[in-house]
Protein backbone atom coordinates (compact mmCIF):
# COMPACT_ATOMS: atom_id res chain seq x y z
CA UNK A 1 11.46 1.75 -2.66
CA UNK A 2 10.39 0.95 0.66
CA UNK A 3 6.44 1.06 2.14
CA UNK A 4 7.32 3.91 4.40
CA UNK A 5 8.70 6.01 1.54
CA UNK A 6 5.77 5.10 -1.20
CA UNK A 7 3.41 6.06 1.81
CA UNK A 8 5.31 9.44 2.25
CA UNK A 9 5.14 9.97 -1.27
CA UNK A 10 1.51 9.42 -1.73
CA UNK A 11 0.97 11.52 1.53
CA UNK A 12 2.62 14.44 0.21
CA UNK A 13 0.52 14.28 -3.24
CA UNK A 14 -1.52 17.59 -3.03
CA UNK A 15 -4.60 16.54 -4.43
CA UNK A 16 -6.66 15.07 -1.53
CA UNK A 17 -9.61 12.69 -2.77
CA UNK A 18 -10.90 9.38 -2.34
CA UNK A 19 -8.53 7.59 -4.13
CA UNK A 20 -5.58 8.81 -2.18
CA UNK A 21 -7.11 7.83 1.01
CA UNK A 22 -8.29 4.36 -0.53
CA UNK A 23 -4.67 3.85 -1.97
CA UNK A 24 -3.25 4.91 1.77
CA UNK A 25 -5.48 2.49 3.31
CA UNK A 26 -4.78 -0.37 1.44
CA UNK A 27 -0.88 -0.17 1.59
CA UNK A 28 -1.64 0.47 5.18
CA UNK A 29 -3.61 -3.00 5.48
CA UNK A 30 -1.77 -4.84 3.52
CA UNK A 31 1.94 -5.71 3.79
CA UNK A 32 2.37 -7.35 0.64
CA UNK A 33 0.24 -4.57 -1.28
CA UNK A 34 2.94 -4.99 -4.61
CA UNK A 35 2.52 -9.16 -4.92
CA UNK A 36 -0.03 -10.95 -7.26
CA UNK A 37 -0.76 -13.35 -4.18
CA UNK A 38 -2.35 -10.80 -2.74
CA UNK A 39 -5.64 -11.87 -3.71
CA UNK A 40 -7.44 -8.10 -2.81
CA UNK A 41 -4.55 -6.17 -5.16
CA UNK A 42 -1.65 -5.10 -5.81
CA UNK A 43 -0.19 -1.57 -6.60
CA UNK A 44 2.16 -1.52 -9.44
CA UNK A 45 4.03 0.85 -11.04
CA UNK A 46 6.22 1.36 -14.17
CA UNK A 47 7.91 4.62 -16.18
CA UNK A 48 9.83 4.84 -19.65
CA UNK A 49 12.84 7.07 -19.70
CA UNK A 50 13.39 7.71 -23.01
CA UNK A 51 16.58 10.46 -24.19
CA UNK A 52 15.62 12.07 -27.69
């Protein structure tokens, strides 16, 4: 996924609060916002899929 989509995603989230804005701002600041060498943070993500 690519910066502009995760922003669009996060965007379109309809609960509007501080932590949206803070997330939106950081990605926005920070290019490399998904690497540990970004000493500030790092957004990461992760899902199971599981078929019962």
């Amino acid at each position: 996924m690519i910066r502009s989509e995760i922003l669009q995603l996060i965007s379109d989230y309809p609960q509007n609060d501080a932590n949206k804005e803070l997330t939106l701002i950081f990605i926005k600041t920070y290019p490399d916002f998904w690497s540990k060498k970004n000493l500030t943070g790092q957004l990461t993500a992760s899902c199971w899929v599981v078929k019962i």
